[in-house]
PDB file of N, CA and C in Angstrom:
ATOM      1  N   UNK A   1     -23.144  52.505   7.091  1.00  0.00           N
ATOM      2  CA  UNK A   1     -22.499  51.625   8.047  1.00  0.00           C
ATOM      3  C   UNK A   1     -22.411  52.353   9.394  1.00  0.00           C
ATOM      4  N   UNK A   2     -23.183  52.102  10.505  1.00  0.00           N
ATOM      5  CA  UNK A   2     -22.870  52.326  11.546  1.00  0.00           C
ATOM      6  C   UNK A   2     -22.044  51.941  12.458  1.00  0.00           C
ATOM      7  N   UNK A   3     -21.148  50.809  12.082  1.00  0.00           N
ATOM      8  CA  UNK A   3     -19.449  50.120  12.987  1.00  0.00           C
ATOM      9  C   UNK A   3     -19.157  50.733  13.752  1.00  0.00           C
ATOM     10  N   UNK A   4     -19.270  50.987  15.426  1.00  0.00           N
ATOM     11  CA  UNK A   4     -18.141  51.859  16.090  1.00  0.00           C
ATOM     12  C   UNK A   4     -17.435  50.885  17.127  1.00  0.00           C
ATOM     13  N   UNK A   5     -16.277  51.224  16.763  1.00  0.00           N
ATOM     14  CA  UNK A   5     -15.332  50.190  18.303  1.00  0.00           C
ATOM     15  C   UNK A   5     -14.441  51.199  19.093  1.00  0.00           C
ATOM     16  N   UNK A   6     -14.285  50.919  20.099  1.00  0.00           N
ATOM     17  CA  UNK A   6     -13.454  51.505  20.937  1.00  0.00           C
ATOM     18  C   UNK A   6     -11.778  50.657  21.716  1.00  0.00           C
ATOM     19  N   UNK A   7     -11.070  51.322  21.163  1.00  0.00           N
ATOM     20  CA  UNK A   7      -9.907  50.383  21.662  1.00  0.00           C
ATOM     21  C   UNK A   7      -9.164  51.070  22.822  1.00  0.00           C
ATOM     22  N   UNK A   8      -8.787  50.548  23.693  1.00  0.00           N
ATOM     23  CA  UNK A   8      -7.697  50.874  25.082  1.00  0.00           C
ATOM     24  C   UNK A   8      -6.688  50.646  24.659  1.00  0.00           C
ATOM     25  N   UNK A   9      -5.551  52.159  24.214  1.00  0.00           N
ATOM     26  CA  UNK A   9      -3.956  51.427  23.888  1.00  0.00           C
ATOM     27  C   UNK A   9      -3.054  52.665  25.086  1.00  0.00           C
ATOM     28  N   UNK A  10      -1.847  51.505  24.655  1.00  0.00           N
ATOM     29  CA  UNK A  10      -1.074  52.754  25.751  1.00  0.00           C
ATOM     30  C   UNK A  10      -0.247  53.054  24.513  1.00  0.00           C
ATOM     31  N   UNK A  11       0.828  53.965  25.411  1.00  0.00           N
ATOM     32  CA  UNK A  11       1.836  54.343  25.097  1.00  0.00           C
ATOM     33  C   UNK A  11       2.946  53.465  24.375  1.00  0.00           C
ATOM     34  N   UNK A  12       3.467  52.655  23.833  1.00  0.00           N
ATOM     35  CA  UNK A  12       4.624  52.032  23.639  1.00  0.00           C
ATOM     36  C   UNK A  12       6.367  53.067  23.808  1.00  0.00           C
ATOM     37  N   UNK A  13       6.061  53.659  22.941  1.00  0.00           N
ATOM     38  CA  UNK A  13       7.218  54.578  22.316  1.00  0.00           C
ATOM     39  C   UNK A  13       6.845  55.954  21.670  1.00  0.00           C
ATOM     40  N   UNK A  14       7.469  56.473  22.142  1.00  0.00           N
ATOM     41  CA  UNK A  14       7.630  58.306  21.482  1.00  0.00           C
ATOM     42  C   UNK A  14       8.926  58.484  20.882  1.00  0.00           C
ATOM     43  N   UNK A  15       9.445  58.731  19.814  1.00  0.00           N
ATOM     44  CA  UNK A  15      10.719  58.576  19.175  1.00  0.00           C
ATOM     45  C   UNK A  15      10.552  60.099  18.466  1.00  0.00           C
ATOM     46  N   UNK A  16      11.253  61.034  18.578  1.00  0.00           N
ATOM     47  CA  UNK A  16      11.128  62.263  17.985  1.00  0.00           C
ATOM     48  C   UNK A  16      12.525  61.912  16.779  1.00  0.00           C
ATOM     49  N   UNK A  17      12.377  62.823  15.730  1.00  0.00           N
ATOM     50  CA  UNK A  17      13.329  62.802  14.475  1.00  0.00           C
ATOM     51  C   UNK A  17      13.570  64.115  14.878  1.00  0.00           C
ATOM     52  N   UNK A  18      14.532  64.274  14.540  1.00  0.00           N
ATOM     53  CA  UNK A  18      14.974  65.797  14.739  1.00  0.00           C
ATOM     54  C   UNK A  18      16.405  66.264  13.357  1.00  0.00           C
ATOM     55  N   UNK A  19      16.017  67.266  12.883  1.00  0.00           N
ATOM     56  CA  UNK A  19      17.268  67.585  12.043  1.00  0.00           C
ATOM     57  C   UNK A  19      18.254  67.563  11.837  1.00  0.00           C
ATOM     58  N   UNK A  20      18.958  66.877  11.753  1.00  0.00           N
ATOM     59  CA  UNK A  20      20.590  66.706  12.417  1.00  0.00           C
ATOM     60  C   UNK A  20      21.315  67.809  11.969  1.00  0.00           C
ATOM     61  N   UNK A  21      20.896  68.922  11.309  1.00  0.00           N
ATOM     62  CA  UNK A  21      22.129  69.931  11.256  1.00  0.00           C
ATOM     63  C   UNK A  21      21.243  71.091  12.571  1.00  0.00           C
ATOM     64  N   UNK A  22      20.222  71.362  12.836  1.00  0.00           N
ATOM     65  CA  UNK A  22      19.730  72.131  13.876  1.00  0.00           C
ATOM     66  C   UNK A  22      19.217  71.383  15.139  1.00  0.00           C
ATOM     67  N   UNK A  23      19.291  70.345  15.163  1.00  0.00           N
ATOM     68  CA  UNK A  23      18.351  69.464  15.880  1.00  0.00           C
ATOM     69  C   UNK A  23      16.973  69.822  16.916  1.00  0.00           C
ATOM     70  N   UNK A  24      16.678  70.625  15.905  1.00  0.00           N
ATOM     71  CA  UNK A  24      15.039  70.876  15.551  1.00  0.00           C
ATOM     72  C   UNK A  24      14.229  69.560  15.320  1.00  0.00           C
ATOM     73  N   UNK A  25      13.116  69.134  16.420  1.00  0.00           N
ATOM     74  CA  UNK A  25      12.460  68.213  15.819  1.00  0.00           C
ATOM     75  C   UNK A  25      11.519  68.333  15.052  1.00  0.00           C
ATOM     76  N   UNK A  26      11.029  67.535  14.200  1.00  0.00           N
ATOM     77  CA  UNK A  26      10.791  67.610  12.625  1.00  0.00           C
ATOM     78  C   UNK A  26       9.273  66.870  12.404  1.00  0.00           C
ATOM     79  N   UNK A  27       9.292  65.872  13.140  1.00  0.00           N
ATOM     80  CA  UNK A  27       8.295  64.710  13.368  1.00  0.00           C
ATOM     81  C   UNK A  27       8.093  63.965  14.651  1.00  0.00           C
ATOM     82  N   UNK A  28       7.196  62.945  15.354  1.00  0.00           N
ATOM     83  CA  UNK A  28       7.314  62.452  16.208  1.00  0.00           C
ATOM     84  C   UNK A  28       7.066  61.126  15.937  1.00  0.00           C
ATOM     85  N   UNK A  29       7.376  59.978  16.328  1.00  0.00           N
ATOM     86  CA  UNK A  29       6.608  58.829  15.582  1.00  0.00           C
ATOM     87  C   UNK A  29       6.096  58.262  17.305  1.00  0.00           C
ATOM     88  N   UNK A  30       5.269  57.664  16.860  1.00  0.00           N
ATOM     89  CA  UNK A  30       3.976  57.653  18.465  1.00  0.00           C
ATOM     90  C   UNK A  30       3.974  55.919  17.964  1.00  0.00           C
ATOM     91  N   UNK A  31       4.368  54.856  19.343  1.00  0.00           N
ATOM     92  CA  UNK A  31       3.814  53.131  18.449  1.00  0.00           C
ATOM     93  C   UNK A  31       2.855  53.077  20.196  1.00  0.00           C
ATOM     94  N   UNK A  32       1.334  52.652  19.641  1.00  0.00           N
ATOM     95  CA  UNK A  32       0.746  52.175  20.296  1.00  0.00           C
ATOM     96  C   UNK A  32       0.515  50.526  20.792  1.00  0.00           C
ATOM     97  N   UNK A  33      -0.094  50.261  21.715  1.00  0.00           N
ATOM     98  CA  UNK A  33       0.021  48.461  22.117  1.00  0.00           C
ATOM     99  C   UNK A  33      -1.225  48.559  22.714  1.00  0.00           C
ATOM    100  N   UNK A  34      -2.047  47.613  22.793  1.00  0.00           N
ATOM    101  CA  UNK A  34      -3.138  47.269  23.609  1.00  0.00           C
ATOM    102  C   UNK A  34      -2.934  47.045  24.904  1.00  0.00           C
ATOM    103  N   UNK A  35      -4.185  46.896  25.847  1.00  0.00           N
ATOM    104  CA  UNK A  35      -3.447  47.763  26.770  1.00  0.00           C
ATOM    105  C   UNK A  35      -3.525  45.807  27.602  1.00  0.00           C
ATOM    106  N   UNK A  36      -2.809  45.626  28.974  1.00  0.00           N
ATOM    107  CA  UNK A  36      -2.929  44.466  28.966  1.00  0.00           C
ATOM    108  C   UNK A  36      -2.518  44.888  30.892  1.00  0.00           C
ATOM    109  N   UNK A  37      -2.163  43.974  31.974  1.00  0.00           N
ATOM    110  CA  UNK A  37      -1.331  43.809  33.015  1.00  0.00           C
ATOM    111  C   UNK A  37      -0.629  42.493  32.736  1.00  0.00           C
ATOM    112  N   UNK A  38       0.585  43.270  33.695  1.00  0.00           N
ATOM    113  CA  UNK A  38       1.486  42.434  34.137  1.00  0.00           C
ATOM    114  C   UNK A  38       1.301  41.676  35.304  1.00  0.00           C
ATOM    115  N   UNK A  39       0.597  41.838  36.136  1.00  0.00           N
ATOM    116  CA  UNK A  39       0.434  41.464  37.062  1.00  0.00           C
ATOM    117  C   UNK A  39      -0.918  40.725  37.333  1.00  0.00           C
ATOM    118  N   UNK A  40      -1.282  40.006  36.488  1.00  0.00           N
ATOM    119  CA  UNK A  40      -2.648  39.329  36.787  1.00  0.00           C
ATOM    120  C   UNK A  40      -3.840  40.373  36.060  1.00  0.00           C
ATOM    121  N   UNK A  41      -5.116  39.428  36.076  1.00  0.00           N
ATOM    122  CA  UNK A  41      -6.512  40.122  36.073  1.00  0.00           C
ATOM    123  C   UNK A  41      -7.116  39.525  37.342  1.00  0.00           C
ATOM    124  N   UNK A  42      -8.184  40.257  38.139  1.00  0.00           N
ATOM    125  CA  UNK A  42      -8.753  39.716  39.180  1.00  0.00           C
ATOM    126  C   UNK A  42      -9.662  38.947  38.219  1.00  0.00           C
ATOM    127  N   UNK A  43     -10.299  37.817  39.330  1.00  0.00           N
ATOM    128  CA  UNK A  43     -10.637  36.707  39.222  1.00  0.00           C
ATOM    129  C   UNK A  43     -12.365  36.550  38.347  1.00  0.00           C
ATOM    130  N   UNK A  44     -12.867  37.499  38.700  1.00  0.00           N
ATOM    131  CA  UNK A  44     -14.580  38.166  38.190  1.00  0.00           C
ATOM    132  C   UNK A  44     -14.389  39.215  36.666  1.00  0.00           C
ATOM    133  N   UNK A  45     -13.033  39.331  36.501  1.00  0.00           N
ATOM    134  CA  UNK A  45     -12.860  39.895  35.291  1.00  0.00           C
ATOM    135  C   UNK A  45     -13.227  41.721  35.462  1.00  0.00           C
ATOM    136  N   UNK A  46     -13.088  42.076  36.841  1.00  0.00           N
ATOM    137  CA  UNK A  46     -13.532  43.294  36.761  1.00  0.00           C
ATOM    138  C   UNK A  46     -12.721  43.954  36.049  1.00  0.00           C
ATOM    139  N   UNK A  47     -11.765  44.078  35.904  1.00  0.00           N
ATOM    140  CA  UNK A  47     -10.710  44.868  35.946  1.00  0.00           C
ATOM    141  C   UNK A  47     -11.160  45.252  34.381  1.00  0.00           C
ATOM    142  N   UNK A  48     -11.259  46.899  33.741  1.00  0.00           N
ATOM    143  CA  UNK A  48     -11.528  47.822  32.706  1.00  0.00           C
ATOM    144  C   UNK A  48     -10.328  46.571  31.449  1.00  0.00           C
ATOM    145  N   UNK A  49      -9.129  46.797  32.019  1.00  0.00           N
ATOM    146  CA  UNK A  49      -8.231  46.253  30.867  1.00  0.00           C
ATOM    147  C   UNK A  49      -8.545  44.687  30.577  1.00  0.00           C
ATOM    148  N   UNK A  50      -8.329  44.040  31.734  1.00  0.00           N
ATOM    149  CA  UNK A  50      -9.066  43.214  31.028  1.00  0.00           C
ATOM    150  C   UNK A  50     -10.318  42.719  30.050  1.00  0.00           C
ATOM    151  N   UNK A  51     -10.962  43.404  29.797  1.00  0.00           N
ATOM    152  CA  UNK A  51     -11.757  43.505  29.328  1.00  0.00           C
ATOM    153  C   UNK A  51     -11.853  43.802  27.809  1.00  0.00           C
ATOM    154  N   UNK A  52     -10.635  44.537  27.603  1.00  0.00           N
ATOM    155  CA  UNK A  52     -10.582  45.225  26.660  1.00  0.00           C
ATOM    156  C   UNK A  52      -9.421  44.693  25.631  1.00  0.00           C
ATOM    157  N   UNK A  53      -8.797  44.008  26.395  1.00  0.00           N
ATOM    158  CA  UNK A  53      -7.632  42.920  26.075  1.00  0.00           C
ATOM    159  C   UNK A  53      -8.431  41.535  26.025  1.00  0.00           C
ATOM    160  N   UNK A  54      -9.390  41.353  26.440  1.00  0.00           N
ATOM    161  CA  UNK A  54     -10.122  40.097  26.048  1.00  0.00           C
ATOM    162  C   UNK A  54     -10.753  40.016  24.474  1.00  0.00           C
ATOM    163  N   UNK A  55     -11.656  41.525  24.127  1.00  0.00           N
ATOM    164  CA  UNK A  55     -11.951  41.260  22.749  1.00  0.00           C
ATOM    165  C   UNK A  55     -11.076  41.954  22.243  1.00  0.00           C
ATOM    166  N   UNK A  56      -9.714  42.469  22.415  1.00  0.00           N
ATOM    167  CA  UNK A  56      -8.867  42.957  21.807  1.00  0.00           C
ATOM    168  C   UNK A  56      -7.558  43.020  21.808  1.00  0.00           C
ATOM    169  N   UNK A  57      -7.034  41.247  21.625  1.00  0.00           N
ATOM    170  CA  UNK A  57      -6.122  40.593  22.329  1.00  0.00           C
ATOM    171  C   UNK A  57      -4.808  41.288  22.159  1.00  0.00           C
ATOM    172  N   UNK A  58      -4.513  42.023  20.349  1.00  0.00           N
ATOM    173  CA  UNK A  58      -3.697  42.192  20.428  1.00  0.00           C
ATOM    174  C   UNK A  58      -3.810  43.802  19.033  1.00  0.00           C
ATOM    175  N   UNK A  59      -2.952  44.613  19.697  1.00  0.00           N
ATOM    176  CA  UNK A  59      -3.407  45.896  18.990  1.00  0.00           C
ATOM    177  C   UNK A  59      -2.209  46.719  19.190  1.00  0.00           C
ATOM    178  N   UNK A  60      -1.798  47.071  17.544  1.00  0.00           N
ATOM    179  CA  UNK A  60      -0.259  47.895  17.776  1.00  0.00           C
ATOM    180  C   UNK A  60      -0.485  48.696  16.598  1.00  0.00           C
ATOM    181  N   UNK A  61      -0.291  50.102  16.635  1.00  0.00           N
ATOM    182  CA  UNK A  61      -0.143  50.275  15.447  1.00  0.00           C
ATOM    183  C   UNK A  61       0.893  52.001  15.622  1.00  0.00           C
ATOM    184  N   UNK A  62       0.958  52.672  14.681  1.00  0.00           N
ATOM    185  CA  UNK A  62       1.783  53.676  14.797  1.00  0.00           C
ATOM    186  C   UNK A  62       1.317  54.854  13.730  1.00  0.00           C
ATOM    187  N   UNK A  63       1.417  56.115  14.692  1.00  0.00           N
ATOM    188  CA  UNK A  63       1.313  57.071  14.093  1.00  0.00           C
ATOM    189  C   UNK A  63       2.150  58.081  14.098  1.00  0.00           C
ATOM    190  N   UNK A  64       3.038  59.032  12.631  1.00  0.00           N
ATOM    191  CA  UNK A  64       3.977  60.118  12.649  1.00  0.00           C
ATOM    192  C   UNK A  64       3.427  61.396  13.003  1.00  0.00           C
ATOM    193  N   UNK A  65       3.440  62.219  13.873  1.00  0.00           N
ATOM    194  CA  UNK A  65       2.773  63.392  14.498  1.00  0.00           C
ATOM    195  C   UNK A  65       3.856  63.885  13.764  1.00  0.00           C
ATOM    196  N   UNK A  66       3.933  65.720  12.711  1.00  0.00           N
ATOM    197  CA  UNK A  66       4.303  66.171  12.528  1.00  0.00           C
ATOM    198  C   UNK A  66       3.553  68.041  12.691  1.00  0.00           C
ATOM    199  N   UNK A  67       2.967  67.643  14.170  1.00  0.00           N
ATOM    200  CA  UNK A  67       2.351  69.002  14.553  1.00  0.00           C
ATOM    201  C   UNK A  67       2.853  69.232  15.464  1.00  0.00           C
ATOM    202  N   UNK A  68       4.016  70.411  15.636  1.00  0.00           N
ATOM    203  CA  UNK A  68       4.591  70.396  16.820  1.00  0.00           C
ATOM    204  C   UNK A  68       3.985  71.342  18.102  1.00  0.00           C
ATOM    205  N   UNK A  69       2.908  71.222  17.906  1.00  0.00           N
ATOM    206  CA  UNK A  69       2.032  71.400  19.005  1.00  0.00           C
ATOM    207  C   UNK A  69       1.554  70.065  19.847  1.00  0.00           C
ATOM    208  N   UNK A  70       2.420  68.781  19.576  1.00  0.00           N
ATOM    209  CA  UNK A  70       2.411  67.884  19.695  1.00  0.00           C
ATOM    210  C   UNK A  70       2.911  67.084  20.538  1.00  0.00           C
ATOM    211  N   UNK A  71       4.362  67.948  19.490  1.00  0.00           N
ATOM    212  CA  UNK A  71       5.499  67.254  20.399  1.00  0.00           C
ATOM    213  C   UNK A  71       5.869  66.731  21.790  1.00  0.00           C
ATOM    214  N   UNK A  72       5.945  65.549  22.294  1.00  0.00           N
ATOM    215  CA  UNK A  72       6.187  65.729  23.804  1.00  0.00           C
ATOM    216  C   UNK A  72       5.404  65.398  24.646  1.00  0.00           C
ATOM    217  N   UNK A  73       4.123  65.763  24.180  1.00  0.00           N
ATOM    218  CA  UNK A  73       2.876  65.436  24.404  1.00  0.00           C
ATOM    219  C   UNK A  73       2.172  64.052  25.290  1.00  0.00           C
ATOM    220  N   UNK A  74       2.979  62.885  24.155  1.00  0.00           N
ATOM    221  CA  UNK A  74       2.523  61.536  24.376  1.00  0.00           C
ATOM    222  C   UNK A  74       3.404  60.770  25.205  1.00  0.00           C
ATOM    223  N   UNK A  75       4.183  60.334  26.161  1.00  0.00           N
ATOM    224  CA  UNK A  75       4.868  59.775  27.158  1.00  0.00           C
ATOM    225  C   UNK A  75       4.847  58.064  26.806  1.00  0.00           C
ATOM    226  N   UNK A  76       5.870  57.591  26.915  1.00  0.00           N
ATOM    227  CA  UNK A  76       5.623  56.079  27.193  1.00  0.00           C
ATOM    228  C   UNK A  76       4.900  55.824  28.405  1.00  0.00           C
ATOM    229  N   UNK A  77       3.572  54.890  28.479  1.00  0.00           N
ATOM    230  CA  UNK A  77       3.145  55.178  29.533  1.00  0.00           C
ATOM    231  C   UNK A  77       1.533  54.868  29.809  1.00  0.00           C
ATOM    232  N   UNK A  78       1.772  55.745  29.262  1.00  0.00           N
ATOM    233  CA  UNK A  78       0.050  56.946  29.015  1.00  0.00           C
ATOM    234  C   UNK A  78      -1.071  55.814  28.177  1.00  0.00           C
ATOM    235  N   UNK A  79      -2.105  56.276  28.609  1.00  0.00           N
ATOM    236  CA  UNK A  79      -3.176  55.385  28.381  1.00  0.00           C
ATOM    237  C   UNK A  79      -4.615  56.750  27.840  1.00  0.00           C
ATOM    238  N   UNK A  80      -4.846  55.702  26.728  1.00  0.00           N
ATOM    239  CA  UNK A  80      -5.839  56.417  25.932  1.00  0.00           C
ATOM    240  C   UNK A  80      -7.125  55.263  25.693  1.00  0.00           C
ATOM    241  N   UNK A  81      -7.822  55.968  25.278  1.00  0.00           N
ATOM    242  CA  UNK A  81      -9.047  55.259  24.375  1.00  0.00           C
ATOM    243  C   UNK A  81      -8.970  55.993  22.942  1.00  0.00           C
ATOM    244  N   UNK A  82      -9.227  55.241  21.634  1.00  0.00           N
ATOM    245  CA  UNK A  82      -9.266  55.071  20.680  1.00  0.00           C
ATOM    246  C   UNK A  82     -10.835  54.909  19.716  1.00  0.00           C
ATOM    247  N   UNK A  83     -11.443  55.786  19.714  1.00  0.00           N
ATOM    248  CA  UNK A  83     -12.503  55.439  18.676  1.00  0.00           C
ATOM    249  C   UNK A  83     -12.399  55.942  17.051  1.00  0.00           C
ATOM    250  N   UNK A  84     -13.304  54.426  16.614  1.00  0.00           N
ATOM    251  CA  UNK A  84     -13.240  53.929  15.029  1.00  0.00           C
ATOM    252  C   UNK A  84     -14.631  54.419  14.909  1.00  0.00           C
ATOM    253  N   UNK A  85     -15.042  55.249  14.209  1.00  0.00           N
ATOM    254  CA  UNK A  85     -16.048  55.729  13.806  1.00  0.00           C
ATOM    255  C   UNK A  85     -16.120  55.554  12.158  1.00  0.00           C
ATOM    256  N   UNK A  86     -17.287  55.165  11.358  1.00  0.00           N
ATOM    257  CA  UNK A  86     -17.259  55.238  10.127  1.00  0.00           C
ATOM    258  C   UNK A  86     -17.007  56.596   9.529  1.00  0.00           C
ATOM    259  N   UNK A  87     -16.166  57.079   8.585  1.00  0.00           N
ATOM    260  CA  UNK A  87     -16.099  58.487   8.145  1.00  0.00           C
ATOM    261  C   UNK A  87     -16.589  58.424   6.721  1.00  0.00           C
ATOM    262  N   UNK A  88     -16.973  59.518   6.336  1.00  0.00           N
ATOM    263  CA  UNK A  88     -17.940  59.972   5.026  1.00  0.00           C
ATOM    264  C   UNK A  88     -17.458  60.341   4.016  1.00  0.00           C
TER     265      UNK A  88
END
């Protein structure tokens, strides 16, 4: 199977867990969203997000980072690309 897609998500939320007797954080939980504007798409569809929010109307999902080389890392915000590659 050769399948590859590429998705545009941002940031949603960064929520760290932290130990409550050291409050050492422990884990991070990361929720992604597709990426979209608030403010319109221009009219010719240039615009990258649009584009990407057209065949990929709607995209959320979440991942627990427990590498704390990590931590902190990901910002509400922040904008990534996402590739789905078949794995072996």
């Amino acid at each position: 199977m050769n399948t590859k897609m590429r998705a545009k998500v941002r940031v949603g939320s960064s929520v760290p867990y932290r130990n409550p007797e050291t409050g050492e954080t422990i884990n991070e939980t990361l929720r992604f969203h597709g990426v979209s504007k608030s403010d319109g798409y221009s009219a010719d569809g240039s615009d990258e997000n649009n584009t990407f929010s057209k065949f990929s109307p709607a995209v959320d999902f979440c991942i627990v980072v427990a590498n704390p080389e990590l931590f902190g890392k990901f910002q509400a915000g922040d904008t990534f690309y996402v590739d789905f590659t078949p794995a072996e």
